[in-house]
C-alpha atoms as a PDB file:
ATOM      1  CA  UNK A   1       5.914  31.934 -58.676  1.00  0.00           C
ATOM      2  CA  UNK A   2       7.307  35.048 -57.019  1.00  0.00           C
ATOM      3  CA  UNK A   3       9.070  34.762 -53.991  1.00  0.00           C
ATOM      4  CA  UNK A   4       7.712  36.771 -50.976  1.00  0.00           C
ATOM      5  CA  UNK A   5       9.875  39.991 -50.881  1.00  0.00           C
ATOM      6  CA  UNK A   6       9.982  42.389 -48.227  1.00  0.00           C
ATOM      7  CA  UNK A   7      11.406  45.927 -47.746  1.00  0.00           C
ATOM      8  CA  UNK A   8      14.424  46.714 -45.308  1.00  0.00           C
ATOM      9  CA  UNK A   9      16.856  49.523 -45.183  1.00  0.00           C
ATOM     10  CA  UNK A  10      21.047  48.730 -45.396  1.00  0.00           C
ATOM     11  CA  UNK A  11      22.797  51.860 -44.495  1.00  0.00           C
ATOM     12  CA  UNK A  12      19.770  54.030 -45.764  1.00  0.00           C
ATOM     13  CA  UNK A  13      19.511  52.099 -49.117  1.00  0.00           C
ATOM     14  CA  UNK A  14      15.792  50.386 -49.660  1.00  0.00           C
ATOM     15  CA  UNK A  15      16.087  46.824 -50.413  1.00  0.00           C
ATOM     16  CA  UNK A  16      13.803  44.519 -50.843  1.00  0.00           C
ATOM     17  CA  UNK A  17      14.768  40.727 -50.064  1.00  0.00           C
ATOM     18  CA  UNK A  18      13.106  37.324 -49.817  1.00  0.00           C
ATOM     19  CA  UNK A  19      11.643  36.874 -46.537  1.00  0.00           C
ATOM     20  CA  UNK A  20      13.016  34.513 -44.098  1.00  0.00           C
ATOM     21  CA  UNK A  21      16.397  35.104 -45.193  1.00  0.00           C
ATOM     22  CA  UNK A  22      19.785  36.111 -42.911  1.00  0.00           C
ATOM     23  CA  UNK A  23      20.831  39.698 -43.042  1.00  0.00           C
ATOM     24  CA  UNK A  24      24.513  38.243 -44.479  1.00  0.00           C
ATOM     25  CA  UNK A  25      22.399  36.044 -47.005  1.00  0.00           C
ATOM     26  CA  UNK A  26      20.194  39.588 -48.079  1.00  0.00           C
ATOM     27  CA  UNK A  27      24.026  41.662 -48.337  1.00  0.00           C
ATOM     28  CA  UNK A  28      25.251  38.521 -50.560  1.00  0.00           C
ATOM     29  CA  UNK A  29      22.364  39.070 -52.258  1.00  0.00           C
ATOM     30  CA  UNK A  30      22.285  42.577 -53.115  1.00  0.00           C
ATOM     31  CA  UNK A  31      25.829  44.132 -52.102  1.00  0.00           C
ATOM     32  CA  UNK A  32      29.018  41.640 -51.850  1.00  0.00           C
ATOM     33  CA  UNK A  33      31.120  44.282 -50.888  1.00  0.00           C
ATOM     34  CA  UNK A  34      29.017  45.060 -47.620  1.00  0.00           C
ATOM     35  CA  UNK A  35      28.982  41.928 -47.115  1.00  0.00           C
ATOM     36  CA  UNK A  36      32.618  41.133 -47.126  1.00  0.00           C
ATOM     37  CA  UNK A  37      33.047  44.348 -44.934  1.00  0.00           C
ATOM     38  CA  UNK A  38      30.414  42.300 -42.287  1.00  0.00           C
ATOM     39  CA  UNK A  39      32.172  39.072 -42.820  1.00  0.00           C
ATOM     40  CA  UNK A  40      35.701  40.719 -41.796  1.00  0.00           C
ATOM     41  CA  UNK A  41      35.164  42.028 -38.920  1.00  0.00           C
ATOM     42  CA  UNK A  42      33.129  45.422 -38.845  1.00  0.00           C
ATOM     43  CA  UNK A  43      29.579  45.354 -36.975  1.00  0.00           C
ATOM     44  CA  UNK A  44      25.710  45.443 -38.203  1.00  0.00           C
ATOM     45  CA  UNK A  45      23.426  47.478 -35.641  1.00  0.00           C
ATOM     46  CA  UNK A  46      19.811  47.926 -36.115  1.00  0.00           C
ATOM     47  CA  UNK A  47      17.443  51.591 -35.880  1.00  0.00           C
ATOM     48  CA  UNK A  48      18.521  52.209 -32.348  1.00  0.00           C
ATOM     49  CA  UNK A  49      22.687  51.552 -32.797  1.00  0.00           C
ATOM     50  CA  UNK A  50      22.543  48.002 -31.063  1.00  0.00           C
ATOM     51  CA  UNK A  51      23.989  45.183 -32.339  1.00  0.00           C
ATOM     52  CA  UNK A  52      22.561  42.295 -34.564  1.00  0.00           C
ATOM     53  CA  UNK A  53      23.198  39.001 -35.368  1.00  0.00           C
ATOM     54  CA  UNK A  54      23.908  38.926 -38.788  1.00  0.00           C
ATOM     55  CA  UNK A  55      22.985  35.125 -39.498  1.00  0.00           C
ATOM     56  CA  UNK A  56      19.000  35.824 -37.746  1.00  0.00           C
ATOM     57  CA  UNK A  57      16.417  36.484 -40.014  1.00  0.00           C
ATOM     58  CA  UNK A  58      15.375  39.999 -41.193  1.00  0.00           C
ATOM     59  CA  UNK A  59      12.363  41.165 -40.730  1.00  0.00           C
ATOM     60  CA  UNK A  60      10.053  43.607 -42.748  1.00  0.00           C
ATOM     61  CA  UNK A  61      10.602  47.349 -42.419  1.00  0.00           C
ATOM     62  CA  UNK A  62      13.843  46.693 -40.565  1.00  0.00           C
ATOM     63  CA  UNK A  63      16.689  49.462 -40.121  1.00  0.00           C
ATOM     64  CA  UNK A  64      20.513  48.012 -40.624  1.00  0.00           C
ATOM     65  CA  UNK A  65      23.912  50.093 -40.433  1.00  0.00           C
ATOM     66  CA  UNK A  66      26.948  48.411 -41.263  1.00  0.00           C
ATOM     67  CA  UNK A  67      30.226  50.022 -40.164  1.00  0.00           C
ATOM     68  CA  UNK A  68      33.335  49.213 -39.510  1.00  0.00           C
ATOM     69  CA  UNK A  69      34.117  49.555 -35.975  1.00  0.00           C
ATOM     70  CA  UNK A  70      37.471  50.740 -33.894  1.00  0.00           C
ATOM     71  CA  UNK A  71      37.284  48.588 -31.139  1.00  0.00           C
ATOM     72  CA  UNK A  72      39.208  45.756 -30.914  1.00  0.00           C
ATOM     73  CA  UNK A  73      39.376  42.795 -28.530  1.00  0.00           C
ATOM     74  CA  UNK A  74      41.575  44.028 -25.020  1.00  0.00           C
ATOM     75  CA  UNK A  75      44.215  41.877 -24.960  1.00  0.00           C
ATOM     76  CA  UNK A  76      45.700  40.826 -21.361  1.00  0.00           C
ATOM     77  CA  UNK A  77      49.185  41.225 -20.270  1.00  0.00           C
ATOM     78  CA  UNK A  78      51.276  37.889 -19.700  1.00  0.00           C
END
C-alpha cells in the first residue's frame, strides 16, 4: 500500500511527503541538513513570512522558508 503523499514547497523545492506528518519529520525525511539548520536554532515561516511550528502537521500545497535568523534573545543587564 502507498502511503498518502502530498505536495509542499521547502525553500522553493517541491516535495512531496506523507500526510499527517511534522514539518521537522518531512526535512528528516527529505533534507537532514535543513533540518539540522531548523533544529539549531534558525526559524521556519510559512507563504506570508510568519512563523511556524515546526513539530504541527503540514498541510497540502503549503509554502515553508527556512532561514537562519539574526536575532537573538535580549539579554537583561544585572
Amino acid at each position: 500500500m502507498t502511503p498518502n503523499l502530498i505536495p509542499i514547497f521547502v525553500n522553493g523545492r517541491p516535495l512531496r511527503v506523507t500526510s499527517g506528518r511534522s514539518l521537522a519529520q518531512s526535512l528528516g525525511d527529505h533534507d537532514p541538513d535543513l533540518l539540522a539548520l531548523l533544529l539549531g536554532g534558525s526559524i521556519a515561516t510559512d507563504a506570508r513570512g510568519l512563523p511556524v511550528d515546526a513539530d504541527a502537521p503540514v498541510t497540502a500545497g503549503a509554502i515553508y522558508r527556512v532561514q537562519r535568523t539574526a536575532r537573538t534573545e535580549e539579554s537583561t543587564d544585572a
